[in-house]
PDB file of N, CA and C in Angstrom:
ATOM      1  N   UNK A   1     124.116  92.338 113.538  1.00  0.00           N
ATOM      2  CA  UNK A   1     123.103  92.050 112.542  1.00  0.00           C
ATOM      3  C   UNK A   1     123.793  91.477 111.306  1.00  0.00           C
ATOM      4  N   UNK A   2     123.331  90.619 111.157  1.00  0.00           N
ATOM      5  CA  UNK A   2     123.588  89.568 109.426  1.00  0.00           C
ATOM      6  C   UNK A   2     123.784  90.925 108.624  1.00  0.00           C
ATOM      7  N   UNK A   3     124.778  90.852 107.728  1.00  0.00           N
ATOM      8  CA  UNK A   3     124.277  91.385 106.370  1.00  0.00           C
ATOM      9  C   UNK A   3     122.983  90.963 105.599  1.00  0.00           C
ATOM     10  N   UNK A   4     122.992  92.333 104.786  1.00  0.00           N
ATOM     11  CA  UNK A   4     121.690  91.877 104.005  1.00  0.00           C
ATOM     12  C   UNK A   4     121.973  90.938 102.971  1.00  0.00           C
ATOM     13  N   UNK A   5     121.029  90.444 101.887  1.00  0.00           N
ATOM     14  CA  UNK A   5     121.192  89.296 101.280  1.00  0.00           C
ATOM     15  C   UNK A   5     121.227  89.967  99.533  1.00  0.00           C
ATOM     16  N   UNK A   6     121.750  90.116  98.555  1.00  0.00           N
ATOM     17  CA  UNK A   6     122.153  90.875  97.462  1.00  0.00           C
ATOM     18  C   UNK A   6     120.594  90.473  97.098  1.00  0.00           C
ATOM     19  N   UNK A   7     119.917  91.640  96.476  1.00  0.00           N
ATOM     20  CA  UNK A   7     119.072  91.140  95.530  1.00  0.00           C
ATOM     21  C   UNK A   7     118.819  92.077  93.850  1.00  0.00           C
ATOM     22  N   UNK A   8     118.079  91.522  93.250  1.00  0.00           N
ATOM     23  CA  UNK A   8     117.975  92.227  91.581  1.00  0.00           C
ATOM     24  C   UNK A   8     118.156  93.495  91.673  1.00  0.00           C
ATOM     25  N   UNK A   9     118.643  94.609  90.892  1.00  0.00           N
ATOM     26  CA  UNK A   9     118.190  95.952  90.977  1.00  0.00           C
ATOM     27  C   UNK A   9     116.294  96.009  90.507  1.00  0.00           C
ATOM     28  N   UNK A  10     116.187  97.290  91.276  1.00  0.00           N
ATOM     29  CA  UNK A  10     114.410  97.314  90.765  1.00  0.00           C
ATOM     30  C   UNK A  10     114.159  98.154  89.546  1.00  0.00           C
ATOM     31  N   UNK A  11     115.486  98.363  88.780  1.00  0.00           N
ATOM     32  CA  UNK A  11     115.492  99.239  87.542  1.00  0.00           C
ATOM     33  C   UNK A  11     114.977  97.746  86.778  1.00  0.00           C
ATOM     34  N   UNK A  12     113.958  97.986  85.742  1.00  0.00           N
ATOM     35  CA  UNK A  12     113.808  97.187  84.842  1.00  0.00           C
ATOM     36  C   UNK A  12     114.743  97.151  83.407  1.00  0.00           C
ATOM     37  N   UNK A  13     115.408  95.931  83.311  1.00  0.00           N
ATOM     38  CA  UNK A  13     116.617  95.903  82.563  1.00  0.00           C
ATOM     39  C   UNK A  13     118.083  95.631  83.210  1.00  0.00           C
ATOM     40  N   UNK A  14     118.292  96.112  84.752  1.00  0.00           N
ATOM     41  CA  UNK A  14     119.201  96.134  85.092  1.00  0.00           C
ATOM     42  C   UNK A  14     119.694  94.971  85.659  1.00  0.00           C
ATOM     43  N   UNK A  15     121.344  94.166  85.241  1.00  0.00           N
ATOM     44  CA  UNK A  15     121.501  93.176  86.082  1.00  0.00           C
ATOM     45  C   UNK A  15     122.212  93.224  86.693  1.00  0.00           C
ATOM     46  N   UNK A  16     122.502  94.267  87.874  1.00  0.00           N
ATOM     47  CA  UNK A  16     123.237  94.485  88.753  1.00  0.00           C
ATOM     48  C   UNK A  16     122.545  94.281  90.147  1.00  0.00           C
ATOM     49  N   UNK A  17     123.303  93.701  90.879  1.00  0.00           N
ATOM     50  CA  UNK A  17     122.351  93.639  92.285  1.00  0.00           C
ATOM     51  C   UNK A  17     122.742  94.783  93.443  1.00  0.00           C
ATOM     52  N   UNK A  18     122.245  94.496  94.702  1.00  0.00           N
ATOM     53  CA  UNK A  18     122.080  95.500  95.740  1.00  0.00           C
ATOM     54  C   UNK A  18     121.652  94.858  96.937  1.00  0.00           C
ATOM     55  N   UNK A  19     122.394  95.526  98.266  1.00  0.00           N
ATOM     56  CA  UNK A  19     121.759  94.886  99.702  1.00  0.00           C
ATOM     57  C   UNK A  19     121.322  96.844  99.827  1.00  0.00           C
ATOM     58  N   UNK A  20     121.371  97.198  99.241  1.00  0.00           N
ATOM     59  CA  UNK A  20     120.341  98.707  99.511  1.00  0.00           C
ATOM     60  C   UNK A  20     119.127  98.573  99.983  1.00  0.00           C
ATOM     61  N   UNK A  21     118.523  98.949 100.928  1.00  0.00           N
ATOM     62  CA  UNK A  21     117.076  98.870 101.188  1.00  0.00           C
ATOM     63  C   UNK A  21     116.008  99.343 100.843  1.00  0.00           C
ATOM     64  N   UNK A  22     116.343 100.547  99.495  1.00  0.00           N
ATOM     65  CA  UNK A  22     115.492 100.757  98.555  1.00  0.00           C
ATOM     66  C   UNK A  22     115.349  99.980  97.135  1.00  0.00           C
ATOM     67  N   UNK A  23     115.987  99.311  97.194  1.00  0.00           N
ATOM     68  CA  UNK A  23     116.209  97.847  95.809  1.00  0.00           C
ATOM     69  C   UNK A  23     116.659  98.199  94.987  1.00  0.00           C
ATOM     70  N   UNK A  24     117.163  99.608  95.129  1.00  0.00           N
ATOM     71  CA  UNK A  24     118.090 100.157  93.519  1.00  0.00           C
ATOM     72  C   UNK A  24     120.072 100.015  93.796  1.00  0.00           C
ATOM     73  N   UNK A  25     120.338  99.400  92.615  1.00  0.00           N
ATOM     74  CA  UNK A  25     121.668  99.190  92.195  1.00  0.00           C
ATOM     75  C   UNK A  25     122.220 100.947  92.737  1.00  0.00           C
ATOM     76  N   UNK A  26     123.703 100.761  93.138  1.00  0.00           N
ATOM     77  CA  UNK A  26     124.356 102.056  93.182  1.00  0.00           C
ATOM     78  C   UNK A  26     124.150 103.142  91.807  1.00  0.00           C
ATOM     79  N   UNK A  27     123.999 103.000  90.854  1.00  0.00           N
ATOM     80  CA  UNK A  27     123.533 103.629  89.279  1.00  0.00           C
ATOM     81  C   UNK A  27     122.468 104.305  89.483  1.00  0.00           C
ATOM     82  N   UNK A  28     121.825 103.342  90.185  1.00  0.00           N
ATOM     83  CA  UNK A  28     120.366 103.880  89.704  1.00  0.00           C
ATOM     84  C   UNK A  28     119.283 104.211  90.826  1.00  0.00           C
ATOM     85  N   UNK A  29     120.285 104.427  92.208  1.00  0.00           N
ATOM     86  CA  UNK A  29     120.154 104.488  93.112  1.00  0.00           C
ATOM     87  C   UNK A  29     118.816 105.826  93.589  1.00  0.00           C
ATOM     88  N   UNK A  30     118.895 107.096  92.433  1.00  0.00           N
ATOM     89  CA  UNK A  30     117.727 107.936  92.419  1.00  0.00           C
ATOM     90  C   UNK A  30     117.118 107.634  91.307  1.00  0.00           C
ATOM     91  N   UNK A  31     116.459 106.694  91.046  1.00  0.00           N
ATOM     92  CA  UNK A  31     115.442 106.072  90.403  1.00  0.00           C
ATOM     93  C   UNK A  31     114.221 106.674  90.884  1.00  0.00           C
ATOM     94  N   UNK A  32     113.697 105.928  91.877  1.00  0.00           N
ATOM     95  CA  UNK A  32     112.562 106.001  92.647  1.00  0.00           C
ATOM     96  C   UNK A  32     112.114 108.291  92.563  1.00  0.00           C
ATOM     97  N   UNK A  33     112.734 108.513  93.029  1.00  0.00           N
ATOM     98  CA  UNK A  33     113.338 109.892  93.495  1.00  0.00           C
ATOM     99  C   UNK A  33     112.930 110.926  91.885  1.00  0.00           C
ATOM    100  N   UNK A  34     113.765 110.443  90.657  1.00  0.00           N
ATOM    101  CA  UNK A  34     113.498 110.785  89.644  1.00  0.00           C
ATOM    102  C   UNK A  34     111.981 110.690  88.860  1.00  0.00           C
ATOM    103  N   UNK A  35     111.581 109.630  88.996  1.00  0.00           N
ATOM    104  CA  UNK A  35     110.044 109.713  88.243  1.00  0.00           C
ATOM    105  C   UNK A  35     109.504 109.540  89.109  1.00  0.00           C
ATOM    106  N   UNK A  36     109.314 110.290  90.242  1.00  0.00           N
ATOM    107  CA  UNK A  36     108.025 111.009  90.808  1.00  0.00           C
ATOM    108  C   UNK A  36     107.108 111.076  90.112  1.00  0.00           C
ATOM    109  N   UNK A  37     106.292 111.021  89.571  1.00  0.00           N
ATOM    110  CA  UNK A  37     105.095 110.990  89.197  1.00  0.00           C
ATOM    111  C   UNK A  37     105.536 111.952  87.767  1.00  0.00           C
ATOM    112  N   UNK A  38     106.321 111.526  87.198  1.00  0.00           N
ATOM    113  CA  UNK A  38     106.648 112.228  85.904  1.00  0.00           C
ATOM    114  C   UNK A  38     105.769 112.016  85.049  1.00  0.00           C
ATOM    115  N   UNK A  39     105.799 113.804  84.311  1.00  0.00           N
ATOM    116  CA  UNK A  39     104.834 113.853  83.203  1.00  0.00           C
ATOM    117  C   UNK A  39     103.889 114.333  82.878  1.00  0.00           C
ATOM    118  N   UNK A  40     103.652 114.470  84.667  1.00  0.00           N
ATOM    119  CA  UNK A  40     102.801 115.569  85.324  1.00  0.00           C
ATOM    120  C   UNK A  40     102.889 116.763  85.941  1.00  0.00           C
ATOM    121  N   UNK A  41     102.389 118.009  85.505  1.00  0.00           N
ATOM    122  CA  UNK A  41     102.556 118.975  85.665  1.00  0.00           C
ATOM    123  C   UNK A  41     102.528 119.296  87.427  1.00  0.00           C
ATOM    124  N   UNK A  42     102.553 120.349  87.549  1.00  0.00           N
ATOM    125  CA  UNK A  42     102.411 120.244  89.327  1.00  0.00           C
ATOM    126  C   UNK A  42     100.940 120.614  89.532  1.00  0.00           C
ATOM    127  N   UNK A  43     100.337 121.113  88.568  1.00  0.00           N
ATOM    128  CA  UNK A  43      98.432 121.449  88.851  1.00  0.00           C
ATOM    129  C   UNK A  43      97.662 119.970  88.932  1.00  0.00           C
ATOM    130  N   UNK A  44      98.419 119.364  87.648  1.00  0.00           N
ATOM    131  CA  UNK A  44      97.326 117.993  87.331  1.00  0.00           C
ATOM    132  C   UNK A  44      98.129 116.697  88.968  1.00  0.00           C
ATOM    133  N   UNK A  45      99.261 117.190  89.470  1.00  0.00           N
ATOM    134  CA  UNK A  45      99.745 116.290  91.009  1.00  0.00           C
ATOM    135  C   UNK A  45      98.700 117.047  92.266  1.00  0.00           C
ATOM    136  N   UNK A  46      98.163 118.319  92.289  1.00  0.00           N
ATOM    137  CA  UNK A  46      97.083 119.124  92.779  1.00  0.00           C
ATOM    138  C   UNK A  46      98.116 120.186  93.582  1.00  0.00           C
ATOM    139  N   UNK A  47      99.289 120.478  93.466  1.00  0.00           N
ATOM    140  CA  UNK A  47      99.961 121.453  93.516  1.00  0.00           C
ATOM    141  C   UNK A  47      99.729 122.891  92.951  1.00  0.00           C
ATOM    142  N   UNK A  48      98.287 123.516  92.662  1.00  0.00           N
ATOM    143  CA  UNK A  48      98.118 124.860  92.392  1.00  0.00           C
ATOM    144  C   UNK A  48      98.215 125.865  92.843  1.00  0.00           C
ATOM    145  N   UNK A  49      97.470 127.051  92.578  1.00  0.00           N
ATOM    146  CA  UNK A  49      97.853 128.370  92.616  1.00  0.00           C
ATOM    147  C   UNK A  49      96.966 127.801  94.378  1.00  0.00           C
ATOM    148  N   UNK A  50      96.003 127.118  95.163  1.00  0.00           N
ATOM    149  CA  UNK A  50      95.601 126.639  96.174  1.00  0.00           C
ATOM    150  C   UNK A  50      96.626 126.479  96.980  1.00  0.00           C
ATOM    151  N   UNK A  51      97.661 125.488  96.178  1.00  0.00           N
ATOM    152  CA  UNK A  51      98.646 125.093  96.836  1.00  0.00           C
ATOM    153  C   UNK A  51      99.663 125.966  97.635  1.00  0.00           C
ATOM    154  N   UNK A  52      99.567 127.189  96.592  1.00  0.00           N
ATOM    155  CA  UNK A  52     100.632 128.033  96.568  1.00  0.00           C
ATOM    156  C   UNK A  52     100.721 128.924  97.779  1.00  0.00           C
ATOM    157  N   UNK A  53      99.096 129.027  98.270  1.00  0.00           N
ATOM    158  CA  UNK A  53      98.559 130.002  99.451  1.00  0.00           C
ATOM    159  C   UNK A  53      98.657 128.739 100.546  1.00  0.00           C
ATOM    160  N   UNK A  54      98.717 128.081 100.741  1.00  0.00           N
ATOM    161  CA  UNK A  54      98.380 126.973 101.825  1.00  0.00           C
ATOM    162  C   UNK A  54     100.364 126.662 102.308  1.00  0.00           C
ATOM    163  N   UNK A  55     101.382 126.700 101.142  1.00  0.00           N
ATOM    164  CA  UNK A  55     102.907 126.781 101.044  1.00  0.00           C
ATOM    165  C   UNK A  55     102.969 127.611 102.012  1.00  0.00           C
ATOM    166  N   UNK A  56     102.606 128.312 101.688  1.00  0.00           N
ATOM    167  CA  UNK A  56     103.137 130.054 102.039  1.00  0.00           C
ATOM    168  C   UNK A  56     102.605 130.376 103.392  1.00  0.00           C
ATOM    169  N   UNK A  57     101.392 130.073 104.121  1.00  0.00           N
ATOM    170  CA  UNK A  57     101.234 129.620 105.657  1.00  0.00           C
ATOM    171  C   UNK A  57     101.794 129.167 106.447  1.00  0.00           C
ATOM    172  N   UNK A  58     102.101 127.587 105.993  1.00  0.00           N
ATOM    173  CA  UNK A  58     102.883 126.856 106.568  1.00  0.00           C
ATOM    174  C   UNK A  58     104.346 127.113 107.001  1.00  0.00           C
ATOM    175  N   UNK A  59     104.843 127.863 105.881  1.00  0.00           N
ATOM    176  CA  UNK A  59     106.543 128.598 106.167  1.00  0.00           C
ATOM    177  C   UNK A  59     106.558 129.515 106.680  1.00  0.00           C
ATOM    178  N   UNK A  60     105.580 130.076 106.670  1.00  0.00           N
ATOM    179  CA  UNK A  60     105.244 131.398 107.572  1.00  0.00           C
ATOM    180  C   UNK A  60     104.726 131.124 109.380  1.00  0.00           C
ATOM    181  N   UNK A  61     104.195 130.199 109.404  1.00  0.00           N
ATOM    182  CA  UNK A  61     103.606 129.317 110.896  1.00  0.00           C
ATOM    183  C   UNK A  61     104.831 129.010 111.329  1.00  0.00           C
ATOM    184  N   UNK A  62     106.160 128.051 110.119  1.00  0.00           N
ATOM    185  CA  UNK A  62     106.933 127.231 110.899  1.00  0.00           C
ATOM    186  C   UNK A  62     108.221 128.289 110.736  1.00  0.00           C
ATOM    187  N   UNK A  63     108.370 129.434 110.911  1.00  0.00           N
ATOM    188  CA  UNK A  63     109.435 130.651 110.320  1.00  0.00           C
ATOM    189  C   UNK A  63     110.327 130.477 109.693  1.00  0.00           C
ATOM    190  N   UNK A  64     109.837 129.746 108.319  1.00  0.00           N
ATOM    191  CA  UNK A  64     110.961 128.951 107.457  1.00  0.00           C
ATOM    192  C   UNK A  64     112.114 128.268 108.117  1.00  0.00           C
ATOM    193  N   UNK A  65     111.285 127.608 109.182  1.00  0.00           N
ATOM    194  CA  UNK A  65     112.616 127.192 110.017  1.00  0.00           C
ATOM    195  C   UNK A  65     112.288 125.270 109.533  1.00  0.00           C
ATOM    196  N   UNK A  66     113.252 124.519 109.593  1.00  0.00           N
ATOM    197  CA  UNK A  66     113.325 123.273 109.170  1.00  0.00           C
ATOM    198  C   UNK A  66     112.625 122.291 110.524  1.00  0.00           C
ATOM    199  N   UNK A  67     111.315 121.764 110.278  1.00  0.00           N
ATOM    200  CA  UNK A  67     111.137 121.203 111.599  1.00  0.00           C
ATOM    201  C   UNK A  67     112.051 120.069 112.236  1.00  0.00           C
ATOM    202  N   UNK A  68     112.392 119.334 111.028  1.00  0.00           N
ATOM    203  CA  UNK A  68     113.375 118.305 111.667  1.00  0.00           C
ATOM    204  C   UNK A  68     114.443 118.049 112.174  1.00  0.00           C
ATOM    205  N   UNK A  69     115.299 119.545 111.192  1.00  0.00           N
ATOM    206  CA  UNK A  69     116.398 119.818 112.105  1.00  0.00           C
ATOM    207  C   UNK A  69     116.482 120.460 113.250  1.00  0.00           C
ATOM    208  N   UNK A  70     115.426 121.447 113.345  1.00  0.00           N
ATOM    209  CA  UNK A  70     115.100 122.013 114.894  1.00  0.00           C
ATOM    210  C   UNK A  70     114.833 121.028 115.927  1.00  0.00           C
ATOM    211  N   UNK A  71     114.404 119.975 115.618  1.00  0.00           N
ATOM    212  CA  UNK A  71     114.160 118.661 116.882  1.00  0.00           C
ATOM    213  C   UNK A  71     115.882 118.629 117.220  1.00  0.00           C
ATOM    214  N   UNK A  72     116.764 118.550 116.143  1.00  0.00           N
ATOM    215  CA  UNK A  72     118.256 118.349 116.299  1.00  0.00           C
ATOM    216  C   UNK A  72     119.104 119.274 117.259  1.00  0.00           C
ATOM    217  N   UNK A  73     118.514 120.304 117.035  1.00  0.00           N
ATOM    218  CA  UNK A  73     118.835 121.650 117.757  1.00  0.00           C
ATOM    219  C   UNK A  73     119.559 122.492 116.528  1.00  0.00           C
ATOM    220  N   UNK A  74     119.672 122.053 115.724  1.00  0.00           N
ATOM    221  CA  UNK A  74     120.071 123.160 114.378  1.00  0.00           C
ATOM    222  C   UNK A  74     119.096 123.782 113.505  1.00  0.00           C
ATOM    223  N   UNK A  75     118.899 124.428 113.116  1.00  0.00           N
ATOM    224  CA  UNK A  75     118.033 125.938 112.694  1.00  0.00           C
ATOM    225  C   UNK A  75     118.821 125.821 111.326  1.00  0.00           C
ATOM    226  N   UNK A  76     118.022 125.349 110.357  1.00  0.00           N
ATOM    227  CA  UNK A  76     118.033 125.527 109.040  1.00  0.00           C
ATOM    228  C   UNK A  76     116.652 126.115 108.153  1.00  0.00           C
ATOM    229  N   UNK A  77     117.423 126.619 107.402  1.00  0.00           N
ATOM    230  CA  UNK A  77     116.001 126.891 106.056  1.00  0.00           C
ATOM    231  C   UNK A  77     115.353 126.097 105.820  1.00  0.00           C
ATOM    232  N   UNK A  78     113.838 126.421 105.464  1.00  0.00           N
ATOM    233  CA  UNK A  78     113.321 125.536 104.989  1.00  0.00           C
ATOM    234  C   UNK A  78     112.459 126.083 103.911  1.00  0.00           C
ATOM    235  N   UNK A  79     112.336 124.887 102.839  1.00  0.00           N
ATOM    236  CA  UNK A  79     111.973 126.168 101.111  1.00  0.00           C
ATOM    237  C   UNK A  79     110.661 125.366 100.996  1.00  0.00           C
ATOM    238  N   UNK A  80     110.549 123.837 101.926  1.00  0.00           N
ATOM    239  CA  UNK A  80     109.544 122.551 101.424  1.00  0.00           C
ATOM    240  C   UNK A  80     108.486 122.246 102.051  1.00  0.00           C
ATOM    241  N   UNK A  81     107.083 122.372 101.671  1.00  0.00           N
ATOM    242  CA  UNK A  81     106.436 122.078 103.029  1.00  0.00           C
ATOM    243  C   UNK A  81     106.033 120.530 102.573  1.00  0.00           C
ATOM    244  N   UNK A  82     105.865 119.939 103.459  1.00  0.00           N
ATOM    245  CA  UNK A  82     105.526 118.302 103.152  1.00  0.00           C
ATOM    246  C   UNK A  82     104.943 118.188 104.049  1.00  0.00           C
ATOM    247  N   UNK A  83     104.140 116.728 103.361  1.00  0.00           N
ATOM    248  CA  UNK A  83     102.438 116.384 104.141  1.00  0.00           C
ATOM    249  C   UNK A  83     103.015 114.860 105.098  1.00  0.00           C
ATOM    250  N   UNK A  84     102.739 115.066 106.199  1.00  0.00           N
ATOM    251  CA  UNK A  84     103.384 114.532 107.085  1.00  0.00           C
ATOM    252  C   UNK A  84     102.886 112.879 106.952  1.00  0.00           C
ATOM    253  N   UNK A  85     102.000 112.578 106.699  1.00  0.00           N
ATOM    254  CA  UNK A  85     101.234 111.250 106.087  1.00  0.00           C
ATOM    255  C   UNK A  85     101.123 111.567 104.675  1.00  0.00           C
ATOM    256  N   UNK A  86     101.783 111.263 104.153  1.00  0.00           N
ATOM    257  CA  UNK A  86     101.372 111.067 102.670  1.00  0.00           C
ATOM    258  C   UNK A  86      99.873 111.438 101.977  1.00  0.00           C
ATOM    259  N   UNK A  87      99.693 112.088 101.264  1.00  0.00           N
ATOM    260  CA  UNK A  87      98.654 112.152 100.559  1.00  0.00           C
ATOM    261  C   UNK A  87      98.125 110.769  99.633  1.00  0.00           C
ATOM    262  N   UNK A  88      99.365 110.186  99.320  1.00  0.00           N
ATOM    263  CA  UNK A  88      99.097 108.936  98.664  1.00  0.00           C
ATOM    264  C   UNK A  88      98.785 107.702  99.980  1.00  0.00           C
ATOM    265  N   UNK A  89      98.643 108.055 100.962  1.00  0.00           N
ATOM    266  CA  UNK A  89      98.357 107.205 101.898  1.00  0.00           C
ATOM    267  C   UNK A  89      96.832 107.967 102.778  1.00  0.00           C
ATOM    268  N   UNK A  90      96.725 108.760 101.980  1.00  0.00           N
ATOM    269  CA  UNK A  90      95.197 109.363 102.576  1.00  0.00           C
ATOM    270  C   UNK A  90      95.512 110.421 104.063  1.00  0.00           C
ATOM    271  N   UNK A  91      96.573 111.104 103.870  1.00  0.00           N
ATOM    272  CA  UNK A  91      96.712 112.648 104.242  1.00  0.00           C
ATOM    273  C   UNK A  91      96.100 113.256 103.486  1.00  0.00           C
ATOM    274  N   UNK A  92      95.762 114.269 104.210  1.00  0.00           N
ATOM    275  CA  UNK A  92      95.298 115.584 103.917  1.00  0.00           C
ATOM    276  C   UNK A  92      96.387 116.923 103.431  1.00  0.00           C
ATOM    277  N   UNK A  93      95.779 118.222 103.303  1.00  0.00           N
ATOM    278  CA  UNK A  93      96.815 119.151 102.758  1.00  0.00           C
ATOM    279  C   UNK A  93      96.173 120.267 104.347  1.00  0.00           C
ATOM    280  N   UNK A  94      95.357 119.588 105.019  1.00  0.00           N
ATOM    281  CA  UNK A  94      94.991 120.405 106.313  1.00  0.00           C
ATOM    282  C   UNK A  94      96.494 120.901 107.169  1.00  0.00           C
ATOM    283  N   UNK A  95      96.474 122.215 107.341  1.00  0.00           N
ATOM    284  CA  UNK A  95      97.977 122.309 108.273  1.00  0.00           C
ATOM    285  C   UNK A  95      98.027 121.494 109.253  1.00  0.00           C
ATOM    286  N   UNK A  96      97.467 121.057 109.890  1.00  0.00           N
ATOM    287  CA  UNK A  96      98.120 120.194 110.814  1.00  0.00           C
ATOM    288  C   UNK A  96      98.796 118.792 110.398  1.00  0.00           C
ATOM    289  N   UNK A  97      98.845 118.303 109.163  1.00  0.00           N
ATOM    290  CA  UNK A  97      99.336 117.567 108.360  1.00  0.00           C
ATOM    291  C   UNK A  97     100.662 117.695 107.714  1.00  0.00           C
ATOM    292  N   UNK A  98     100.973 118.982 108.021  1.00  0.00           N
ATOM    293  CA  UNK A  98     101.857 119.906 107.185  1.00  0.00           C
ATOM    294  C   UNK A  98     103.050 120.557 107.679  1.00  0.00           C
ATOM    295  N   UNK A  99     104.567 119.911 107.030  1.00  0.00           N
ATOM    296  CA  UNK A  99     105.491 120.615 108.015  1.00  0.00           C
ATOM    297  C   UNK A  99     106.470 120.927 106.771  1.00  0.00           C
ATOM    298  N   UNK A 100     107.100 122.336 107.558  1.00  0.00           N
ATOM    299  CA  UNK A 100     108.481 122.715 106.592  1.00  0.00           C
ATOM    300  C   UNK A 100     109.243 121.955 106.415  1.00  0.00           C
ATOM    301  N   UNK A 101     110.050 121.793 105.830  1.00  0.00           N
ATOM    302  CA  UNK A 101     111.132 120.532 105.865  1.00  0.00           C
ATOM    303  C   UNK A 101     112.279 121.311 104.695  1.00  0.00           C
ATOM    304  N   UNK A 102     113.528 121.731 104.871  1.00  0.00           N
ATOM    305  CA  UNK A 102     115.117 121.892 104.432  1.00  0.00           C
ATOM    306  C   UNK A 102     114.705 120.335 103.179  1.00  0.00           C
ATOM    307  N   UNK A 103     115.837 121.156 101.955  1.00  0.00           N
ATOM    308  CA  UNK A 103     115.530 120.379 101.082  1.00  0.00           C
ATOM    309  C   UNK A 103     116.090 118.355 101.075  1.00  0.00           C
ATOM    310  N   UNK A 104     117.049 118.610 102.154  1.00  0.00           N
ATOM    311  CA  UNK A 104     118.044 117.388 102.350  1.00  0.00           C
ATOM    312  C   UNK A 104     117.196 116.413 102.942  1.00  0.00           C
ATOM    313  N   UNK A 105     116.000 117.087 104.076  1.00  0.00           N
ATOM    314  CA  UNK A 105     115.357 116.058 105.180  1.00  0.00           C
ATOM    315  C   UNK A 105     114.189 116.016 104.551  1.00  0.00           C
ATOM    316  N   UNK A 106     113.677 116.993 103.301  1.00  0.00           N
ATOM    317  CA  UNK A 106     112.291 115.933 102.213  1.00  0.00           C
ATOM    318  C   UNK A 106     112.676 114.987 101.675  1.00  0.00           C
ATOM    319  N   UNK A 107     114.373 115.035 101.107  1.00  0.00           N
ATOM    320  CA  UNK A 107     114.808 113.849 100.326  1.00  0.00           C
ATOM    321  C   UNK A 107     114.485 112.572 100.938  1.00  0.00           C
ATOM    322  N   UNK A 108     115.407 112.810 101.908  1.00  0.00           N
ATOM    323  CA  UNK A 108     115.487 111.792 103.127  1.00  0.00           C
ATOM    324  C   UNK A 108     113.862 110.868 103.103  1.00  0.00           C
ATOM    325  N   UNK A 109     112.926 111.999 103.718  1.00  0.00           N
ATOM    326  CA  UNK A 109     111.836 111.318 104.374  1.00  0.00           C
ATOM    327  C   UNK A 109     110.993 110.727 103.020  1.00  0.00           C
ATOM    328  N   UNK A 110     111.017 111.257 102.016  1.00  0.00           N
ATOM    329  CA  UNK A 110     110.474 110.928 101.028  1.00  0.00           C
ATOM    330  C   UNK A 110     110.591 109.536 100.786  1.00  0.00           C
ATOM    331  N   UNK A 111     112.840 109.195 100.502  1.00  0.00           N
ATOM    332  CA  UNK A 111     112.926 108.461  99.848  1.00  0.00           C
ATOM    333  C   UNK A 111     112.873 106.441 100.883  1.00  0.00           C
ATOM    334  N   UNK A 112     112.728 107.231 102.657  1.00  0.00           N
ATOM    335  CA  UNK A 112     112.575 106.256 103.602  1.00  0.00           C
ATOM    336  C   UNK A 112     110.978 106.204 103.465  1.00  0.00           C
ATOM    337  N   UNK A 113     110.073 106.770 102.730  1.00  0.00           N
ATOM    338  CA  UNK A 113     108.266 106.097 102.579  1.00  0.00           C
ATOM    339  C   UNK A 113     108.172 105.388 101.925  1.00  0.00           C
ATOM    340  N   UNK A 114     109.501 105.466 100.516  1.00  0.00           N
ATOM    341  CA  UNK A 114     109.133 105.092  99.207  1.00  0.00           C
ATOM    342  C   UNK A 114     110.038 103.530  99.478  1.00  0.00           C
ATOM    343  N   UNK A 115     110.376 103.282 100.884  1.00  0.00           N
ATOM    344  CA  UNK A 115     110.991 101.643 101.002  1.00  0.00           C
ATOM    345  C   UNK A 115     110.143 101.475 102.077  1.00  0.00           C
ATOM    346  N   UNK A 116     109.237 102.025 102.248  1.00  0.00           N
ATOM    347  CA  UNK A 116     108.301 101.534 103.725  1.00  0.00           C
ATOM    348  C   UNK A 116     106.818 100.488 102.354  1.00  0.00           C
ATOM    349  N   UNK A 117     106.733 101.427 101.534  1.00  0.00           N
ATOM    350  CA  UNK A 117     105.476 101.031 100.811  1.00  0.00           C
ATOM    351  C   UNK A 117     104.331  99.731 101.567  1.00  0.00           C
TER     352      UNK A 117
END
């Protein structure tokens, strides 16, 4: 496969380029990652005391076990539950939407949606 082709960083201001496939310069590489929806509390993102009982199922259903690394065959913690379709893509918070996930493989999946857009 070709290399990729350098392009702008997607930091505004920045003139450093990148063949990264999330468009951020090595610097600024948790950009995207960092302002999550900053600014907002976790009630007004709809993360409430709702949320908190619906968490607490899900880790309890999946035995705080990490679903993704269990596909791997390794058995890790898991502290995260994440909505398997995006809520910003019109998921639901229904459990079947809903999987534990170890804090390394939310990063991960998070930050491979946020270059799918």
């Amino acid at each position: 496969m070709p290399p990729r082709i350098p392009r702008s960083c997607r930091k505004h201001g920045c003139s450093k380029t990148t063949t990264d496939r999330s468009g951020y310069c090595q610097e600024h590489m948790n950009t995207g990652w960092e302002n999550h929806q900053q600014g907002k509390s976790r009630h007004e993102r709809g993360y409430g005391s709702k949320w908190d009982k619906i968490r607490a199922r899900v880790l309890y259903r999946d035995k705080h076990l990490c679903q993704e690394c269990l596909k791997s065959g390794r058995p890790t913690e898991a502290r995260t539950v994440d909505h398997i379709k995006p809520k910003a893509h019109g998921g639901t918070d229904d459990d079947s939407n809903l999987q534990s996930l170890c804090w390394l493989c939310h990063r991960s999946k998070t930050a491979s949606e946020r270059t799918r857009r």
